[in-house]
Protein backbone atom coordinates (compact mmCIF):
# COMPACT_ATOMS: atom_id res chain seq x y z
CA UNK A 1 0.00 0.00 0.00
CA UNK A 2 1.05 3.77 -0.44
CA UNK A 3 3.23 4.47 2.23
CA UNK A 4 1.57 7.99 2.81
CA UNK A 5 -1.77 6.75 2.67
CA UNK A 6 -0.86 3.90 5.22
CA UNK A 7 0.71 6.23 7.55
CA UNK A 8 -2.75 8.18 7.47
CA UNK A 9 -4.95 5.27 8.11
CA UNK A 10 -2.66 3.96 11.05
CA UNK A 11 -2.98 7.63 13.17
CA UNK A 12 -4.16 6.50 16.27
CA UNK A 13 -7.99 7.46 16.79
CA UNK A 14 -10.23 9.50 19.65
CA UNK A 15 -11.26 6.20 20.11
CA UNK A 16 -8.00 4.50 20.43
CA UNK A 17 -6.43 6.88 22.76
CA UNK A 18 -9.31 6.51 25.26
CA UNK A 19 -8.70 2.28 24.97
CA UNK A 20 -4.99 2.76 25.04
CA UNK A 21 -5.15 4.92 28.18
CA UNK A 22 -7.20 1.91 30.33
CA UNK A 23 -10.99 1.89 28.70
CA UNK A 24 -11.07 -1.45 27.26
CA UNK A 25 -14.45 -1.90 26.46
CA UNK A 26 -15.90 -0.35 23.03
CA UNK A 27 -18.16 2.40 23.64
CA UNK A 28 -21.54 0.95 21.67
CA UNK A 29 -22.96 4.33 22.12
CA UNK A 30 -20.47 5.70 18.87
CA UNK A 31 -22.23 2.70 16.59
CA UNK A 32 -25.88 2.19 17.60
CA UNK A 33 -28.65 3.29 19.65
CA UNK A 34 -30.34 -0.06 20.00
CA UNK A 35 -30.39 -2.26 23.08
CA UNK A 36 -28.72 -5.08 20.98
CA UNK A 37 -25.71 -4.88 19.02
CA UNK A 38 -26.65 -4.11 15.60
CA UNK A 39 -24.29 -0.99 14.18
CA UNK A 40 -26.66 1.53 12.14
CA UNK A 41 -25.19 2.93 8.90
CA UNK A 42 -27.01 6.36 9.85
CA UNK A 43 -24.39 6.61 13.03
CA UNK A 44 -21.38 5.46 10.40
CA UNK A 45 -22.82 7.27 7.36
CA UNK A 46 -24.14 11.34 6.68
CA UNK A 47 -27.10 11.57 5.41
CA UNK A 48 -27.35 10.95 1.60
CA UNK A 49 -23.91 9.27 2.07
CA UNK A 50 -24.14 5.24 0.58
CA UNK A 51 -20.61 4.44 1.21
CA UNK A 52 -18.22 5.35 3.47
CA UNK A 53 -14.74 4.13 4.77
CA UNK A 54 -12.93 3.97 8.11
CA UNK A 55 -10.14 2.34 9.80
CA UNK A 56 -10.92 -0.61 12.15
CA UNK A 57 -10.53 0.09 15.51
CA UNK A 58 -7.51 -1.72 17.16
CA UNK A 59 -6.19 -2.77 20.48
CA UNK A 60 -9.46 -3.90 22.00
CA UNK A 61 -11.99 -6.98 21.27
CA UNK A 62 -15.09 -6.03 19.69
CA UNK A 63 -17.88 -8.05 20.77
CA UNK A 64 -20.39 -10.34 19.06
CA UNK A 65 -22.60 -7.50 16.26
CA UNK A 66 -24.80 -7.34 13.42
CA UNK A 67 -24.87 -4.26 11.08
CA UNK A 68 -27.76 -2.96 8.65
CA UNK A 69 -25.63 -2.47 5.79
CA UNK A 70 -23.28 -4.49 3.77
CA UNK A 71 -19.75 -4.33 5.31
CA UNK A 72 -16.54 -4.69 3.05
CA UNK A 73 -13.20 -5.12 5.19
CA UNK A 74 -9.71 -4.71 3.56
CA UNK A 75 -6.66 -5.68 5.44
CA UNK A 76 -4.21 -3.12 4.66
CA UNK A 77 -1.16 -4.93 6.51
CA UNK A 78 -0.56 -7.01 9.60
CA UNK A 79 -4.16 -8.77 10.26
CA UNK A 80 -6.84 -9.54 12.24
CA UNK A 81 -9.21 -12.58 13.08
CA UNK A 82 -12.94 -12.40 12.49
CA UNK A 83 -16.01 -15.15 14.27
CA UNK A 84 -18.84 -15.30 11.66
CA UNK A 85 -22.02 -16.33 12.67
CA UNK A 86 -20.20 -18.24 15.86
CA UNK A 87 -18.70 -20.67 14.18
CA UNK A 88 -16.50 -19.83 11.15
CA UNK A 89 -12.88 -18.33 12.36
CA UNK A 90 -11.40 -16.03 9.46
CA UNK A 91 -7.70 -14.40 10.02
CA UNK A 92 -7.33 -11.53 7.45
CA UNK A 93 -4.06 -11.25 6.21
CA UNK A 94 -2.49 -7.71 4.30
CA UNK A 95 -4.23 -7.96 1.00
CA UNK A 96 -7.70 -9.84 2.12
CA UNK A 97 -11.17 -8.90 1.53
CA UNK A 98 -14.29 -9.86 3.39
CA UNK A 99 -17.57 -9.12 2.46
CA UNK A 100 -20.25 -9.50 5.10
CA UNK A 101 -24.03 -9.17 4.06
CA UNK A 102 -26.70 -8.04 6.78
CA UNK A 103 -27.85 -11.80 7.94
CA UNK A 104 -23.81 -12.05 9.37
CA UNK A 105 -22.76 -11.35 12.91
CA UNK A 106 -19.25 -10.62 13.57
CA UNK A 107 -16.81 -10.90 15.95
CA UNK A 108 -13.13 -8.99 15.80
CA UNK A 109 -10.45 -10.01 18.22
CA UNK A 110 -8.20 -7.32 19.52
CA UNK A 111 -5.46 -6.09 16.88
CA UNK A 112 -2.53 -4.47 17.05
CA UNK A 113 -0.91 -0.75 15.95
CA UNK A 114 0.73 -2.19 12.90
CA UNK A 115 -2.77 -4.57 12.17
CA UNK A 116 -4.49 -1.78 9.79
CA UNK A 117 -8.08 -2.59 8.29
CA UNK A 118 -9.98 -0.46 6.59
CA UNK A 119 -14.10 -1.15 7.06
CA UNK A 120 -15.97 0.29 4.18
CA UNK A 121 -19.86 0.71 5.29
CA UNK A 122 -22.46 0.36 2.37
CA UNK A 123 -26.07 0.26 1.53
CA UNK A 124 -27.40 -2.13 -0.35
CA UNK A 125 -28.83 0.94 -3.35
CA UNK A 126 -25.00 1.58 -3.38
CA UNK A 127 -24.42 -1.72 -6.30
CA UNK A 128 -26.85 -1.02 -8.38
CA UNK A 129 -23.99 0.66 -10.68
CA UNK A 130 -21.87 -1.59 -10.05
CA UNK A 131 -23.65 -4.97 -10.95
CA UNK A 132 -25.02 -3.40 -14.05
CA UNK A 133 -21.32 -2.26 -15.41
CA UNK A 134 -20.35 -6.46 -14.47
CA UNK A 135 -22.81 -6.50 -17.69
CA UNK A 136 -24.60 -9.42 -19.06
CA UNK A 137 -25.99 -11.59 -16.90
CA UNK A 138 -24.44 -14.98 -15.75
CA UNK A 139 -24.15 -17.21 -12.61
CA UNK A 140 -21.32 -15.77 -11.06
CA UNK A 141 -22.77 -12.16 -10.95
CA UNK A 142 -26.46 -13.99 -9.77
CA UNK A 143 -24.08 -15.32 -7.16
CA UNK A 144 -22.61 -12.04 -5.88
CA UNK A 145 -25.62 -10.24 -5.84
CA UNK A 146 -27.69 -12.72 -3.80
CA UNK A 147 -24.52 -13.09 -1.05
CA UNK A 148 -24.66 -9.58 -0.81
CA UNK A 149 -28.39 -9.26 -0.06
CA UNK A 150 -30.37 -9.59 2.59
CA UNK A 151 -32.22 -12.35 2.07
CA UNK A 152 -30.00 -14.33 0.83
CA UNK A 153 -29.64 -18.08 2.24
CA UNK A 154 -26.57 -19.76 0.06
CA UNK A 155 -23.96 -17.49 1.81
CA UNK A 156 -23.24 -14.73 4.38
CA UNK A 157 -20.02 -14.04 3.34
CA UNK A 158 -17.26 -13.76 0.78
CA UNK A 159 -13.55 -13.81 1.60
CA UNK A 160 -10.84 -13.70 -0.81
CA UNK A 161 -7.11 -13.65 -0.50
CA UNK A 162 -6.26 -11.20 -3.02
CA UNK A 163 -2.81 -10.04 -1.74
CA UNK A 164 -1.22 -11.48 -5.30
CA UNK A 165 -3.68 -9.95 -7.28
CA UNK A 166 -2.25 -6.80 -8.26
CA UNK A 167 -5.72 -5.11 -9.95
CA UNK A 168 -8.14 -6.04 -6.83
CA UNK A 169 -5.28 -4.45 -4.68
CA UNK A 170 -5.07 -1.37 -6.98
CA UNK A 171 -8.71 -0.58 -7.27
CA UNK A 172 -9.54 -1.34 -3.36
CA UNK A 173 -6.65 1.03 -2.60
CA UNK A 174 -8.16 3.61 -5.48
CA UNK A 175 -11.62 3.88 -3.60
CA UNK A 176 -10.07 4.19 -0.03
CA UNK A 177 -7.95 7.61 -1.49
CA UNK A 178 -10.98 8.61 -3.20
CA UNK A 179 -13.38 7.82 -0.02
CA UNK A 180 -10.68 10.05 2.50
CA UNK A 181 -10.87 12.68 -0.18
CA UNK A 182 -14.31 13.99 -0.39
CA UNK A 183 -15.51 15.72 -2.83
CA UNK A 184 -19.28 15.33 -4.53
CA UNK A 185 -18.37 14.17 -7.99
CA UNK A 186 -16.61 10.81 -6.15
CA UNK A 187 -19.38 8.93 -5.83
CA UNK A 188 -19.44 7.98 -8.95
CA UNK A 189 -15.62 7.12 -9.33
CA UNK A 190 -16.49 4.96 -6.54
CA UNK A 191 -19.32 3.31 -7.90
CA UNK A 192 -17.34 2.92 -11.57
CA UNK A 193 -14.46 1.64 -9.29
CA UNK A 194 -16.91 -1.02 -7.48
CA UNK A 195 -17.84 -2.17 -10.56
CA UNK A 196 -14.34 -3.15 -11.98
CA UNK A 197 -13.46 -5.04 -8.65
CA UNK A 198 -16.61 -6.77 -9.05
CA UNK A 199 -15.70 -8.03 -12.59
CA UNK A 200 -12.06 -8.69 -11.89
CA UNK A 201 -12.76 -10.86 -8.64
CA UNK A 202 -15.39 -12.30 -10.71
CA UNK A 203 -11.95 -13.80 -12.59
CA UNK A 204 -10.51 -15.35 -9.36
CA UNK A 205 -12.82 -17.14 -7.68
CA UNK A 206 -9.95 -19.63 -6.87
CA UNK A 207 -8.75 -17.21 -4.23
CA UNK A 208 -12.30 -17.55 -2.22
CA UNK A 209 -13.29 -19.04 0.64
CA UNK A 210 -9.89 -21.13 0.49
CA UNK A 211 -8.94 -22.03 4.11
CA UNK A 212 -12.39 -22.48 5.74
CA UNK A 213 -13.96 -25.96 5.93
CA UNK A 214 -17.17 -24.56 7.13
CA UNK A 215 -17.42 -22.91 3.30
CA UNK A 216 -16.48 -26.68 1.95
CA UNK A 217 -20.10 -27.27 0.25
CA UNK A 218 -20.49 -23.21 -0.96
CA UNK A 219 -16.96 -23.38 -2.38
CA UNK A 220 -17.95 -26.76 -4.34
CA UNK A 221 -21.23 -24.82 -5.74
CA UNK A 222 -19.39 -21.76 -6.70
CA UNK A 223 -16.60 -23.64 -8.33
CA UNK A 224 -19.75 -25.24 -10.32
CA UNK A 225 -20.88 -21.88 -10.97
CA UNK A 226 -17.34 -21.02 -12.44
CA UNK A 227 -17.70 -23.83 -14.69
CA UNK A 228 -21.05 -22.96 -16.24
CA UNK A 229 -20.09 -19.98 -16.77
CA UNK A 230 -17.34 -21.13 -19.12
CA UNK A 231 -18.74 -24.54 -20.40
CA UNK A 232 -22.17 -23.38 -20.96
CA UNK A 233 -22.37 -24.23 -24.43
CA UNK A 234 -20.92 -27.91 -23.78
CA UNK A 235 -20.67 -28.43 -20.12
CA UNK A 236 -21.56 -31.66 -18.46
CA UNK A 237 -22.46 -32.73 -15.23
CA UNK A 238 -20.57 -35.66 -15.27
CA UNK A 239 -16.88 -33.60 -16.27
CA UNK A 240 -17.65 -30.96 -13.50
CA UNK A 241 -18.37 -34.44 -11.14
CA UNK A 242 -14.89 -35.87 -12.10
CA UNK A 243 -13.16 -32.22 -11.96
CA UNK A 244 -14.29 -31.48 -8.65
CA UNK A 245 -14.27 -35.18 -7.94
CA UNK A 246 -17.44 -35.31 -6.32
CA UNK A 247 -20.08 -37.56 -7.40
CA UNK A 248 -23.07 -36.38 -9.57
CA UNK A 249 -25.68 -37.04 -6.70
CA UNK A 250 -23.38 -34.71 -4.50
CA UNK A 251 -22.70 -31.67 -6.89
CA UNK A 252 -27.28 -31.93 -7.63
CA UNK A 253 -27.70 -31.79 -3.96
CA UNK A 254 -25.49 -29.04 -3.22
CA UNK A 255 -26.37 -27.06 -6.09
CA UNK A 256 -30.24 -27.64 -5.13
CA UNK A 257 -30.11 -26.88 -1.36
CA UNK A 258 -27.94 -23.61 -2.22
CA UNK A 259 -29.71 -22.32 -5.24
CA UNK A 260 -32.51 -24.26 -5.95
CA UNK A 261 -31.73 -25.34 -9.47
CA UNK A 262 -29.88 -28.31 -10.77
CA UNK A 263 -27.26 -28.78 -12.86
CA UNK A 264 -29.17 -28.60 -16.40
CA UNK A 265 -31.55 -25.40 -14.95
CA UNK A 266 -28.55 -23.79 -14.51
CA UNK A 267 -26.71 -24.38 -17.50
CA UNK A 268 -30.11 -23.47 -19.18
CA UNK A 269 -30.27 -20.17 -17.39
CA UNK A 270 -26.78 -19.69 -18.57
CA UNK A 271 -27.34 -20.54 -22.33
CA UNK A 272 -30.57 -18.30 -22.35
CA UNK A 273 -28.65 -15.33 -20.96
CA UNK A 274 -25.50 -15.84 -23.27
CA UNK A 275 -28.12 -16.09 -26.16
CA UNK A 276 -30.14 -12.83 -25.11
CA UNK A 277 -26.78 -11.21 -24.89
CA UNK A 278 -25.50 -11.89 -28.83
CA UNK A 279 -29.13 -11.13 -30.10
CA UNK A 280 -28.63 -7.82 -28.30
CA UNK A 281 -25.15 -7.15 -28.92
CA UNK A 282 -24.32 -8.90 -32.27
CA UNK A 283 -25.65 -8.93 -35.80
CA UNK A 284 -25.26 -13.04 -35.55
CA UNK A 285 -29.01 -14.57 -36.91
CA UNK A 286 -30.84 -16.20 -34.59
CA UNK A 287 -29.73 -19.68 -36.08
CA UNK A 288 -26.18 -18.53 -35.21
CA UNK A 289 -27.13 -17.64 -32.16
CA UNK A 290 -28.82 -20.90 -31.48
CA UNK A 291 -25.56 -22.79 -32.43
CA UNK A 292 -23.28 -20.69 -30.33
CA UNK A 293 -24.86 -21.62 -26.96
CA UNK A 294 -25.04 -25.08 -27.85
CA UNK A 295 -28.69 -25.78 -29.03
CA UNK A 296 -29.34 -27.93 -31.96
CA UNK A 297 -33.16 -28.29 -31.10
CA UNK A 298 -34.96 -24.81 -32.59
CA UNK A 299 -38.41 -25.80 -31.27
CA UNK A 300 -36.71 -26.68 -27.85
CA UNK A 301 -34.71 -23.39 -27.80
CA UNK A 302 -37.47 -20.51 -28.98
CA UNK A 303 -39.74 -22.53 -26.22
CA UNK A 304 -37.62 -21.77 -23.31
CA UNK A 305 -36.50 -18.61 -24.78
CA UNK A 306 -40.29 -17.67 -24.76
CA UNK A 307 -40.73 -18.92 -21.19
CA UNK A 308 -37.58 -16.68 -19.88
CA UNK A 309 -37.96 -13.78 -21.83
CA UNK A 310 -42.08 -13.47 -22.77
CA UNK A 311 -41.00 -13.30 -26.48
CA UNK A 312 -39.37 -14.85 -29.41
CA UNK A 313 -36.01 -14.02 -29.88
CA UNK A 314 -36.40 -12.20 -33.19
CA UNK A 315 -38.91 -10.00 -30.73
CA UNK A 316 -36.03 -9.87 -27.79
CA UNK A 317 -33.87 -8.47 -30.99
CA UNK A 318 -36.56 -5.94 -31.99
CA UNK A 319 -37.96 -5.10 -28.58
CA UNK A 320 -34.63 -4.38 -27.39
CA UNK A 321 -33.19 -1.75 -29.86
């Protein structure tokens, strides 16, 4: 990280200095007003605000919370260890991220001077840029969106160990700079910025969720996921199965418990959304179009194209012009 930059976010706090001087406890007043410990983004963010950053406070536990906004933690240098939900121990090291949707509770054990995290505090209305600019839509971006909303039920949480991965590190670093700097026409740098980490991390989904066993079955759908996404036009169950090595009954039940579609839903999903995207984008005829997802069946294909998209695809073409 930029050495200036660094040196700014490690300043020792109001907050620190009344910890460091014999206060151990962390004053719940500064984060919520409620009896339990949820943290509200209207005592983290001004009003009108959708994102804001701030360095994680250090040198004293913080206890068991919930938060009503999506939380995105960046491990600057040194680390720090995180309880999710109770049960699932994370250690950040200097390059990590962890995003933490509003079903998660969090714990932070205490950290040290040189153990610098940054905690960027968002609302949900906040991606709406972003996941549009990730552009057509596929698995992996149906993925992201539902960990990071509230409802979701597949996963709380996404961690990835992006230290070696020199764009994630650049843009993360970008928005922080941008974030300390206010000024009004940033939010939509930051948004714009958002949007390419989204679509680069989108690229490395072997650096998620590596080293926690309690992730096991997500990290087996996602990898899935990864694989439509790139085999959609001749993917198999059974390759996936002996890639993964994981038997076919095992990779169905997963992906059904987690997302509620098997195997060939999903890689129908994916073929109908690669095929709305090259009637929309390309000149290809629809026959073309047909061929380059895979189908050979026409009657088969316009049918589920009508049942997706409420029109034929020659209409999709027109209708979206």
């Amino acid at each position: 990280m930029d050495r200036e930059l660094l040196n700014y976010l490690q300043k020792i706090s109001p907050e620190e200095e009344r910890i460091l001087n014999g206060q151990n406890d962390i004053q719940k007043e500064l984060y919520t007003s409620q009896e339990n410990f949820v943290i509200d983004s209207k005592k983290l963010l001004e009003k009108g605000r959708l994102i804001e950053v701030r360095p994680h406070t250090r040198f004293a536990h913080f206890p068991k919370h919930g938060h009503t906004y999506v939380e995105m933690v960046y491990m600057c240098s040194g680390s720090t260890t995180h309880v999710i939900n109770d049960t699932d121990k994370i250690q950040l090291a200097e390059g990590d991220l962890l995003f933490l949707n509003q079903n998660v509770t969090q714990e932070i054990l205490p950290a040290s001077e040189n153990d610098i995290a940054v905690n960027f505090i968002i609302l949900p209305q906040f991606f709406d840029r972003p996941f549009s600019m990730i552009g057509q839509d596929n698995v992996l971006r149906d993925f992201l969106i539902s960990t990071l909303s509230k409802g979701n039920t597949m996963s709380n949480y996404l961690h990835f160990r992006a230290k070696d991965v020199l764009p994630v590190k650049n843009l993360v670093e970008n928005m922080i700079w941008t974030l300390l700097n206010k000024r009004a026409e940033n939010d939509t740098i930051i948004q714009t910025t958002m949007g390419l980490l989204f679509m680069n991390l989108s690229q490395f989904t072997d650096k998620l969720n590596q080293d926690n066993p309690h992730q096991y079955d997500r990290n087996i759908v996602f990898a899935v996921l990864k694989y439509i996404e790139i085999h959609y036009k001749d993917g198999t169950l059974a390759d996936i199965s002996e890639e993964l090595k994981q038997t076919p009954y095992t990779i169905s039940r997963l992906l059904k418990k987690h997302t509620t579609f098997n195997f060939k839903e999903l890689l129908q999903q994916r073929k109908l959304q690669q095929a709305a995207y090259l009637l929309n984008q390309t000149p290809l005829s629809v026959e073309s179009v047909m061929s380059a997802i895979g189908y050979d069946n026409s009657s088969y294909f316009y049918r589920k194209f009508r049942e997706k998209y409420g029109c034929s695809p020659k209409e999709f073409r027109v209708k979206d012009k």
